[in-house]
Protein backbone atom coordinates (compact mmCIF):
# COMPACT_ATOMS: atom_id res chain seq x y z
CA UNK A 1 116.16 28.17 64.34
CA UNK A 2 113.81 30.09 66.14
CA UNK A 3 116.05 33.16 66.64
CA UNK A 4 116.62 32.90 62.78
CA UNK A 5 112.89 33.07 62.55
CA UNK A 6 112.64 35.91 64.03
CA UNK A 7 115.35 37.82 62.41
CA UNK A 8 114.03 36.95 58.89
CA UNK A 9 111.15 37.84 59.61
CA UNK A 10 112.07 41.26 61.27
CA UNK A 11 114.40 41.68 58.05
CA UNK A 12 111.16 41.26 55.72
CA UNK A 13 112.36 41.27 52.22
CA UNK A 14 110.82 40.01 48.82
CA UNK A 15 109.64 36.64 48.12
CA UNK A 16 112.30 34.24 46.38
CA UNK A 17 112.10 32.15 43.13
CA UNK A 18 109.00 29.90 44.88
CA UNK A 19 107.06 33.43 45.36
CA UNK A 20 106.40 33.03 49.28
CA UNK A 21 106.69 35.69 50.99
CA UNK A 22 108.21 36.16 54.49
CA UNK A 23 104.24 36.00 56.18
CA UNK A 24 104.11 32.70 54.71
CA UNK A 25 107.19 31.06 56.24
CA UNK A 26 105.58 30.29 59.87
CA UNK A 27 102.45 28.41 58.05
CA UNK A 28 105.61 26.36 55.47
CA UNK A 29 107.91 25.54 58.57
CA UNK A 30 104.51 24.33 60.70
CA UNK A 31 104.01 21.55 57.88
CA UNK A 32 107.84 21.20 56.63
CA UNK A 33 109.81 21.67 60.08
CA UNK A 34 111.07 18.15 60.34
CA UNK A 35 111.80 17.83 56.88
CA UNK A 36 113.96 21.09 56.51
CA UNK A 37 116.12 20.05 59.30
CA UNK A 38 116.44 16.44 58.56
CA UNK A 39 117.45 17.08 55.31
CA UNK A 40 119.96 20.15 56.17
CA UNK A 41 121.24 17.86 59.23
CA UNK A 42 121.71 14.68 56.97
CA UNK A 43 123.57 17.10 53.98
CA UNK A 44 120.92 15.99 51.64
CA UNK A 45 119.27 19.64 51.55
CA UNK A 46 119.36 21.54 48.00
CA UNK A 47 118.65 24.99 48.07
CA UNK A 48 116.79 26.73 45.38
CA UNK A 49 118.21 28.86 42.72
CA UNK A 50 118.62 32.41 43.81
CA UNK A 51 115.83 35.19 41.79
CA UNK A 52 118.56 37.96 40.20
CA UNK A 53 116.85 41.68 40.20
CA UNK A 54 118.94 44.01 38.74
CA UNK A 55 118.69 47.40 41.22
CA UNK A 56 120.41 50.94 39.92
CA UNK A 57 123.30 51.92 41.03
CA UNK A 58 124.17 56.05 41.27
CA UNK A 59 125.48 55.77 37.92
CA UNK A 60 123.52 55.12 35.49
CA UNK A 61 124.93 51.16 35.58
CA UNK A 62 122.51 48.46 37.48
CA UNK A 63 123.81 45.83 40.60
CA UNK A 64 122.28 42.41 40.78
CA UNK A 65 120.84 41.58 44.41
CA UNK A 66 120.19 38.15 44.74
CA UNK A 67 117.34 36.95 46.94
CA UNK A 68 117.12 33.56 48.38
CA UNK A 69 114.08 32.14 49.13
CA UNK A 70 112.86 32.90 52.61
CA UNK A 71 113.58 28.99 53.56
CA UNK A 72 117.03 29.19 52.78
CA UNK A 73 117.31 33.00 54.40
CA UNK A 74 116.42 30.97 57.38
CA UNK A 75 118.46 28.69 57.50
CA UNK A 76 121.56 30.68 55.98
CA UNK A 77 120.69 32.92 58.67
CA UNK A 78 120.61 29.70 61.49
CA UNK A 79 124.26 29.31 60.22
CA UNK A 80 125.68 33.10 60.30
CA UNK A 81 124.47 32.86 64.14
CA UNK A 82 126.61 29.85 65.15
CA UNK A 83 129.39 30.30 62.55
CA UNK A 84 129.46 34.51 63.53
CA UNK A 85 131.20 34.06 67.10
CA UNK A 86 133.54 32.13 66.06
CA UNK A 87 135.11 34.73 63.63
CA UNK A 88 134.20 37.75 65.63
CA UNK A 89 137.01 37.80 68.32
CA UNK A 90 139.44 37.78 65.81
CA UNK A 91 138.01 40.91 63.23
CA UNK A 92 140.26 43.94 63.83
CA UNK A 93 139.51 47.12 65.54
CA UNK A 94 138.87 49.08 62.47
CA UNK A 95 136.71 46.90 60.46
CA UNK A 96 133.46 48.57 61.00
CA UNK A 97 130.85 46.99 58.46
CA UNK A 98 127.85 44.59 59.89
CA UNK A 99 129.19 43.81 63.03
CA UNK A 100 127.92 44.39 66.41
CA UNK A 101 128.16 47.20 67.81
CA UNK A 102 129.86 49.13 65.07
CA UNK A 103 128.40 50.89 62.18
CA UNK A 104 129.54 53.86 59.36
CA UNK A 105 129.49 56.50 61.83
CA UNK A 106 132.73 54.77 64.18
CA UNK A 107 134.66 54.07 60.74
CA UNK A 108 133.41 58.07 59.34
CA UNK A 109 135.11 59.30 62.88
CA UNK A 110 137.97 57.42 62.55
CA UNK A 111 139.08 58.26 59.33
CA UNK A 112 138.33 62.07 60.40
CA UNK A 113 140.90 61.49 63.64
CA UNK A 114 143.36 59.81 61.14
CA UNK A 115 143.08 63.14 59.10
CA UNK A 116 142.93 65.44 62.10
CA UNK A 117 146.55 63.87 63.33
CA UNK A 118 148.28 64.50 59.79
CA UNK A 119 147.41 60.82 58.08
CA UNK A 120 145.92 63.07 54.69
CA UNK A 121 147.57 61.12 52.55
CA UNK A 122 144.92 58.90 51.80
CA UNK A 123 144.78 55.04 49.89
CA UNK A 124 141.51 54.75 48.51
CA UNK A 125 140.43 51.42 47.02
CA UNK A 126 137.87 50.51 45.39
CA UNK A 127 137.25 46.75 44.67
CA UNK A 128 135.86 45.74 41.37
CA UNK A 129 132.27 44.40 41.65
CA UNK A 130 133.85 42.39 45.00
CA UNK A 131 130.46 40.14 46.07
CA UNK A 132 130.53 39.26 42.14
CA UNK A 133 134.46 38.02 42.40
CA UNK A 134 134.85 36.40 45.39
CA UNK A 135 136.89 33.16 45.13
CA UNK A 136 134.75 30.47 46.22
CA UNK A 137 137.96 27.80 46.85
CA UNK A 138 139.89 30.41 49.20
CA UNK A 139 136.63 31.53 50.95
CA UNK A 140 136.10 27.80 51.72
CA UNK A 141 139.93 27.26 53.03
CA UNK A 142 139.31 30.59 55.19
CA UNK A 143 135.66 29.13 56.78
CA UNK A 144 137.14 25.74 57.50
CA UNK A 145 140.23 27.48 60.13
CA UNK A 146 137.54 27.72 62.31
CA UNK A 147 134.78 25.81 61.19
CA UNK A 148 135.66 22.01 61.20
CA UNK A 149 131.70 20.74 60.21
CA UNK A 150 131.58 19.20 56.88
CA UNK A 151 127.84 19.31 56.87
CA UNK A 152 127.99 22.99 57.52
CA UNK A 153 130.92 23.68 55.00
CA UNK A 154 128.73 21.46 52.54
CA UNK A 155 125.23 23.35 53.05
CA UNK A 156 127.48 26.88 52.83
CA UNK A 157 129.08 25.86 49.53
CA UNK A 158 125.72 24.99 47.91
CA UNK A 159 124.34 28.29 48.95
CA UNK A 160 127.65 29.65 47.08
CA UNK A 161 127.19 27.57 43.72
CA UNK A 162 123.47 27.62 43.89
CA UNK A 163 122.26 29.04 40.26
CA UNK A 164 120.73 32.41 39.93
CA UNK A 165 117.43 33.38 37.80
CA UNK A 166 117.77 36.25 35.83
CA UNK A 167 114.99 37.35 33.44
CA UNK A 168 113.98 33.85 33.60
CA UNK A 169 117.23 32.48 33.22
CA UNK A 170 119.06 30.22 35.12
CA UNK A 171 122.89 31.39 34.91
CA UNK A 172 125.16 29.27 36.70
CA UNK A 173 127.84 31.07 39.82
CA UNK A 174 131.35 29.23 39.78
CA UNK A 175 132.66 32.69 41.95
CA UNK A 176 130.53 35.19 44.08
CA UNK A 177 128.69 35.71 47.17
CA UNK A 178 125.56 36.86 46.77
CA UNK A 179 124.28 40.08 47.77
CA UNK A 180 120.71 40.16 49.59
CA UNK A 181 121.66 36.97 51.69
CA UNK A 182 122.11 36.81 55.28
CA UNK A 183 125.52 35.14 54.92
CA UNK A 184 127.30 37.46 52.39
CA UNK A 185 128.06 40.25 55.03
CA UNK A 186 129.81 37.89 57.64
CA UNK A 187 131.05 35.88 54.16
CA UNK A 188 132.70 39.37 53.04
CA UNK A 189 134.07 39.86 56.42
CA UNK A 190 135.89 36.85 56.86
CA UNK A 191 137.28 37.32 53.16
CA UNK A 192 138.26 40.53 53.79
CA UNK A 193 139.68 40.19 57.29
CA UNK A 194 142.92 38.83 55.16
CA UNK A 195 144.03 42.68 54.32
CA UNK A 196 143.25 44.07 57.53
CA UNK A 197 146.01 41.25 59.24
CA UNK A 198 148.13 42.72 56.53
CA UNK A 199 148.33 46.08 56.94
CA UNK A 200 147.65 45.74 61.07
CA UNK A 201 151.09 43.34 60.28
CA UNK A 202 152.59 46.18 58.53
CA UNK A 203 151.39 48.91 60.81
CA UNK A 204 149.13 51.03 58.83
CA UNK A 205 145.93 52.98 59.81
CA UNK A 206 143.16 52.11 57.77
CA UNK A 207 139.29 51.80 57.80
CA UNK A 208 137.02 49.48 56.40
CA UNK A 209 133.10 48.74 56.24
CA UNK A 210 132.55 45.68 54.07
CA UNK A 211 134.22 46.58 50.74
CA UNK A 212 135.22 49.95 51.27
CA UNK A 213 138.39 50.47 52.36
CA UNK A 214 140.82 52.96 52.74
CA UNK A 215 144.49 53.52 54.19
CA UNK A 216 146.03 56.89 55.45
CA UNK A 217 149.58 58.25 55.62
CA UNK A 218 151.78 60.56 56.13
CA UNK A 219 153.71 60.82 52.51
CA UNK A 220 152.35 60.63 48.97
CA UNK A 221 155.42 58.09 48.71
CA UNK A 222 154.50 56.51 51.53
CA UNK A 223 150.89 56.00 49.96
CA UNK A 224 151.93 54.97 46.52
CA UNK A 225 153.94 51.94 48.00
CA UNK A 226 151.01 51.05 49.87
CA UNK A 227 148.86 51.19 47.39
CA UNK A 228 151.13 49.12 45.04
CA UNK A 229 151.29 46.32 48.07
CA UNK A 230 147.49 46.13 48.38
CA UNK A 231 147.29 45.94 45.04
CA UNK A 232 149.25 42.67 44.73
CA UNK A 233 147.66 41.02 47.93
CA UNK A 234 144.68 41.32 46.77
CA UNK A 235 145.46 40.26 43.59
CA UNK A 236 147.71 37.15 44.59
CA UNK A 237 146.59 36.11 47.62
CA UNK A 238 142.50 36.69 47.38
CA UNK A 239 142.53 37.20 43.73
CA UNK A 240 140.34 40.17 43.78
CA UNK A 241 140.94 43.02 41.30
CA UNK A 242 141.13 46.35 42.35
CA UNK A 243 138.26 49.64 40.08
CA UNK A 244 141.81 51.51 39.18
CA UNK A 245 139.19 54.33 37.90
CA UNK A 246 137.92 54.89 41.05
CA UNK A 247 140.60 54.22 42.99
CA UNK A 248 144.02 56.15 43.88
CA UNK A 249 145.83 58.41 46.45
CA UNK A 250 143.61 61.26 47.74
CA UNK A 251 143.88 64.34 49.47
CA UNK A 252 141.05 64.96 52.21
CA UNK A 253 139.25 67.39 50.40
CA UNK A 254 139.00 65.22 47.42
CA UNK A 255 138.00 61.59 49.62
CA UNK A 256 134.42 60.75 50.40
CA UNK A 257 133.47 57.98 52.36
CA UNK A 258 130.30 56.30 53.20
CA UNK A 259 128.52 59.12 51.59
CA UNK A 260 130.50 61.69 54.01
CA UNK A 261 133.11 64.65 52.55
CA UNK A 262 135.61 66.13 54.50
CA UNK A 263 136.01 70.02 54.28
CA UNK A 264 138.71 72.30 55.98
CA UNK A 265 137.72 74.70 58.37
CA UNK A 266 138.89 78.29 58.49
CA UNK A 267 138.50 79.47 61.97
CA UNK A 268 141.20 80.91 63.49
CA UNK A 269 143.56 78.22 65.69
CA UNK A 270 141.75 75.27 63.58
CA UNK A 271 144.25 74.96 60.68
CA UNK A 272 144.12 71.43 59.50
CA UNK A 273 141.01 70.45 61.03
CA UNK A 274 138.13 69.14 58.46
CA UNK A 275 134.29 69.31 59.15
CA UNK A 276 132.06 66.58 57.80
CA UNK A 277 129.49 67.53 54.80
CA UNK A 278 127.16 65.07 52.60
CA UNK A 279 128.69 64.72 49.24
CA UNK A 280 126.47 65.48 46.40
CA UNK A 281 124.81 62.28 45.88
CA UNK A 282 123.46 62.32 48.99
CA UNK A 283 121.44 65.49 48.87
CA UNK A 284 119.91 64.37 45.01
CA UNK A 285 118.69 60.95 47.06
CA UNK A 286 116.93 62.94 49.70
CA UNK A 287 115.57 65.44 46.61
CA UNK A 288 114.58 62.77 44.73
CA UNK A 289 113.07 60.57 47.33
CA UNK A 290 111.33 63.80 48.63
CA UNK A 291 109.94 64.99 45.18
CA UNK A 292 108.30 61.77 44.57
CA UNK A 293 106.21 61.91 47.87
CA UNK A 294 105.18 65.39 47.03
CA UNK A 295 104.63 65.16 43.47
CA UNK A 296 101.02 66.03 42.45
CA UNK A 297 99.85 63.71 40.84
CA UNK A 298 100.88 60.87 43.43
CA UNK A 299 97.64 59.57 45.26
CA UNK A 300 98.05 59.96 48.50
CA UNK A 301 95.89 62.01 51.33
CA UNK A 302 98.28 64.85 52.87
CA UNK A 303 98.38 62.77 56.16
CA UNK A 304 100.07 60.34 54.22
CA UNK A 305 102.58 62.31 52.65
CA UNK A 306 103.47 64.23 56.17
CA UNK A 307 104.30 60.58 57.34
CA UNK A 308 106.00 59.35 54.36
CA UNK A 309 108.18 62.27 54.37
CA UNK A 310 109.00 61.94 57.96
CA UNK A 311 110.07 58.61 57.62
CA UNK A 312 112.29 59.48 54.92
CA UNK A 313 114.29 62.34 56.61
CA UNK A 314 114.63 60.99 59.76
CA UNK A 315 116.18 57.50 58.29
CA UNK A 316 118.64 60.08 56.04
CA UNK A 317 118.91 62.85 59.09
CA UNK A 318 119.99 59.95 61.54
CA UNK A 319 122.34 58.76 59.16
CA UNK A 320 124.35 61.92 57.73
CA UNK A 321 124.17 63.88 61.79
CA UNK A 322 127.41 64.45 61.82
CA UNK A 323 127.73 66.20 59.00
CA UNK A 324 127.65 70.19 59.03
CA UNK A 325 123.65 70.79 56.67
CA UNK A 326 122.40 73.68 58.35
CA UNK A 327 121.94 75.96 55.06
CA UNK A 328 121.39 73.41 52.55
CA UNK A 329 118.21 71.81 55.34
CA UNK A 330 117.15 75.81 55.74
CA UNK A 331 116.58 75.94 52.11
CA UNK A 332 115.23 72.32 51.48
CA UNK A 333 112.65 73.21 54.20
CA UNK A 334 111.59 76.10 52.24
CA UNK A 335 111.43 74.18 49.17
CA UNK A 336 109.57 71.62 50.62
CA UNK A 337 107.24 72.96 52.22
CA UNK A 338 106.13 75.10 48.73
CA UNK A 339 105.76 71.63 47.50
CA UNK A 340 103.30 70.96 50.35
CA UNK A 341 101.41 73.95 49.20
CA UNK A 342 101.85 73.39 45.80
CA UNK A 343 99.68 69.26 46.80
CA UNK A 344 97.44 71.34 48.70
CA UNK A 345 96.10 73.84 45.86
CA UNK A 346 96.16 70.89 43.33
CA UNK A 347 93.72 68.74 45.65
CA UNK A 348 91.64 72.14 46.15
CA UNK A 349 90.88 71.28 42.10
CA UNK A 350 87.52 73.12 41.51
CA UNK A 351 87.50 76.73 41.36
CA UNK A 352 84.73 77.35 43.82
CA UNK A 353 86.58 74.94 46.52
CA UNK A 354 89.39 77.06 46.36
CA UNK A 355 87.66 80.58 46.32
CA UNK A 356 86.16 78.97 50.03
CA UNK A 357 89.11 77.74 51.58
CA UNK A 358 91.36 80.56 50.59
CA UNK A 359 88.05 82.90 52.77
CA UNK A 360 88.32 80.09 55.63
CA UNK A 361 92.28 80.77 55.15
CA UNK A 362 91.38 85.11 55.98
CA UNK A 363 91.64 85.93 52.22
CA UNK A 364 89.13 88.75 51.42
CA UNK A 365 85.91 87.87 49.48
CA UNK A 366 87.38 89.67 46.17
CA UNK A 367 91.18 88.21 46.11
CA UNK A 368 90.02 84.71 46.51
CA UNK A 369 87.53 85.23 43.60
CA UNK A 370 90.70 86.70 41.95
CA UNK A 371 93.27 84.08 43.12
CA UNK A 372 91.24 80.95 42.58
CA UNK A 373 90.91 81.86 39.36
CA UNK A 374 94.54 82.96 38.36
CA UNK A 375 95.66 81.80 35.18
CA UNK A 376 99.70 81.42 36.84
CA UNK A 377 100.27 77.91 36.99
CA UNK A 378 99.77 75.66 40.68
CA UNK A 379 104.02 76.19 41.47
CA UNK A 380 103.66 79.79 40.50
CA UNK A 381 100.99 80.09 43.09
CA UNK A 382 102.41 77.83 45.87
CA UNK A 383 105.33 80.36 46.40
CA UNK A 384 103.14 83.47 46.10
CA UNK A 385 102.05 85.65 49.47
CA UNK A 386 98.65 84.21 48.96
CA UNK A 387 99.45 81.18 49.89
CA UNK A 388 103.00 81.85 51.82
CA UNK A 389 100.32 83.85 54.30
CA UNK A 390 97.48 81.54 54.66
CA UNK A 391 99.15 78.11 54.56
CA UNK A 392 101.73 79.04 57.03
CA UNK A 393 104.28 77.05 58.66
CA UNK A 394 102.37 77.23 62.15
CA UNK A 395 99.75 75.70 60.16
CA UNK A 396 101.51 72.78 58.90
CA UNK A 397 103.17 72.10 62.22
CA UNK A 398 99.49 71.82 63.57
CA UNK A 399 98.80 69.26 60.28
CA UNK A 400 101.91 67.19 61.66
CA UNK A 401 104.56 68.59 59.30
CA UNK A 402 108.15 68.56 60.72
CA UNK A 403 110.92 70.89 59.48
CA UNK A 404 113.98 68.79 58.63
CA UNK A 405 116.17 71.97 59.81
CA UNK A 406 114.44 71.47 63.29
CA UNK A 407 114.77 67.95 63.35
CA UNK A 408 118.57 67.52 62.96
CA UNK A 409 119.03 70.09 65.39
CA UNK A 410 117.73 68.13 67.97
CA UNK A 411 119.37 64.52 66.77
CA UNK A 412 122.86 67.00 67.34
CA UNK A 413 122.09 67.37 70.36
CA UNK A 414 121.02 64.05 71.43
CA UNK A 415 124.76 62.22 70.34
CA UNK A 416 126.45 65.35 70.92
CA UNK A 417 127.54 65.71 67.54
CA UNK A 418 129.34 69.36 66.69
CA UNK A 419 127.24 72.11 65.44
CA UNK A 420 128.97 74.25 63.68
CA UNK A 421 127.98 77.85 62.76
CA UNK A 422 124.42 78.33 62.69
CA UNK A 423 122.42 80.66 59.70
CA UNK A 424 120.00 83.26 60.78
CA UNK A 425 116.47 81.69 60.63
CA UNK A 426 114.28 82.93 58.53
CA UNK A 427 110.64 81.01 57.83
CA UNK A 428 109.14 81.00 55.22
């Protein structure tokens, strides 16, 4: 309990249907303690109904993450630690999602190898709305193989039928595993871990990280009567339907995976070979994220925005390294940092503050009487040489900013990841 404790609150996360947040749990289980785990030990403990917030997806559709109150995180998470090493041992080599010591990056390098060695025939399945569909009856029959604890299979089956708020509605869950809870990613595994002792039984290379799965041959015949065989496990034996619109047989150059695209490379003795690049969805999150922390009108002190913007490439950077960005990060950089400029001139505001700073910036007396009172508009001006020359990149380094480009170069180097052909830099 006291290792859960610490993981919830390391995890942080909203506050439930009760509205406590996670820095009020230690003052609740300091007046409750005996009371939670008398009542969890003796089966007689109910959770709470689960709070529903819809959260967009990519498309312009919405996923429902359901958050347990932090009581029940605790002790769902309590269970997932003593339940977890039991299942473990058994999970195949190429399931990759929230276990230890794996993560997207092994199953993204695998899948490239099983390209690389002429598996580009490629099964990809999608599963339709899987934490929304999961079979509570076969889930149960799966935990109690290696879970013999009624009180445990109890308390996990109430977290499983436990009602969920939605706009102030309680809608009752005969089916599902909730997303947001500590238990639905071992939950998913153990469901899950059904098709990979299938196709290990039937020999075929595959990856998979939590619901997103894919298997790789050598034959487009080969692939349709795998995908035909997957189809019916999953529909007979787990009773999970299969997104046929996003689903189907793929070539490398049209498969993406975990926000990764595969492209061939055209160097000479490298036929067949594909480099890793960030599919497009992944470069309008980073624009999008970055845009909003340099958008004018949001009120925040440059020192803020430097470390909110660090925080948000590094976190994307560390995640997409081994793709090949180069190009794209040279010309984000340069768009960026105009949008740095473009903050800095807007905060200048009065004419007379910026007619000063652009003379502290080496601007002659007459062009910063001209250029603080332009009439071009603050982007216009934030890409012009008055500003390209005075707030310089050496001068933003010196304010803490940090060039993505720069950055990514150096997490390359750290894991070794491939660099492929580098553009001429050019600073602006």
């Amino acid at each position: 309990m006291h290792r859960a404790y610490r993981q919830v609150v390391s995890n942080q996360g909203s506050a439930g249907v009760d509205g406590m947040p996670v820095s009020g749990l230690l003052n609740h289980l300091n007046i409750y303690r005996n009371a939670i785990a008398t009542a969890a030990c003796n089966g007689c403990y109910l959770p709470k109904p689960i709070l529903g917030v819809p959260i967009p997806k990519s498309n312009v559709k919405t996923r429902l993450l359901g958050i347990p109150t932090v009581t029940d995180r605790l002790l769902q998470q309590a269970v997932s630690q003593v339940i977890s090493p039991k299942f473990e041992p058994d999970f195949t080599e190429h399931s990759y999602g929230f276990r230890p010591n794996r993560n997207a990056h092994q199953a993204v390098h695998q899948a490239q190898k099983n390209i690389h060695e002429g598996y580009d025939h490629i099964v990809d399945i999608d599963l339709k709305n899987f934490f929304d569909e999961v079979d509570h009856s076969i889930l149960l029959q799966l935990l109690y193989r290696k879970v013999k604890c009624r009180l445990t299979l109890r308390l996990i089956r109430k977290w499983l039928r436990a009602p969920m708020l939605v706009k102030g509605k309680l809608v009752k869950r005969i089916k599902g595993v909730p997303q947001g809870s500590p238990l639905s990613p071992l939950l998913s595994n153990i469901m899950l871990h059904e098709l990979d002792r299938e196709l290990e039984k039937q020999g075929h290379r595959y990856v998979r990280y939590a619901d997103d799965f894919s298997v790789y041959t050598k034959s487009k015949t080969t692939a349709r009567k795998v995908g035909n065989s997957v189809y019916l496990f999953l529909k007979n034996k787990l009773k999970l339907s299969i997104n046929r619109e996003k689903s189907g047989i793929r070539k490398p150059v049209q498969f993406k995976l975990l926000g990764y695209k595969f492209v061939p490379t055209y160097k000479k003795g490298d036929s067949g070979t594909y480099q890793l690049v960030v599919n497009e969805k992944g470069w309008e999150t980073l624009k999008r994220e970055l845009k909003v922390v340099t958008k004018k009108t949001t009120p925040s002190t440059f020192d803020e925005r430097i470390n909110k913007l660090k925080e948000i490439h590094r976190g994307w950077i560390n995640y997409f390294r081994m793709a090949s960005m180069q190009s794209k990060l040279k010309e984000l950089d340069s768009w960026l940092r105009n949008r740095l400029r473009y903050c800095i001139w807007t905060d200048w505001k009065k004419l007379e503050r910026k007619r000063k700073n652009l003379i502290r910036l080496g601007i002659s007396q007459g062009q910063a009487y001209a250029w603080s009172r332009t009439r071009m508009g603050g982007w216009a001006v934030a890409q012009s040489p008055i500003l390209v020359t005075t707030i310089t990149l050496k001068r933003l380094v010196q304010r803490g900013y940090e060039s993505m480009l720069d950055y990514y170069e150096q997490v390359s180097l750290q894991f070794n990841e491939p660099l492929y052909t580098r553009p001429v830099r050019t600073v602006v």
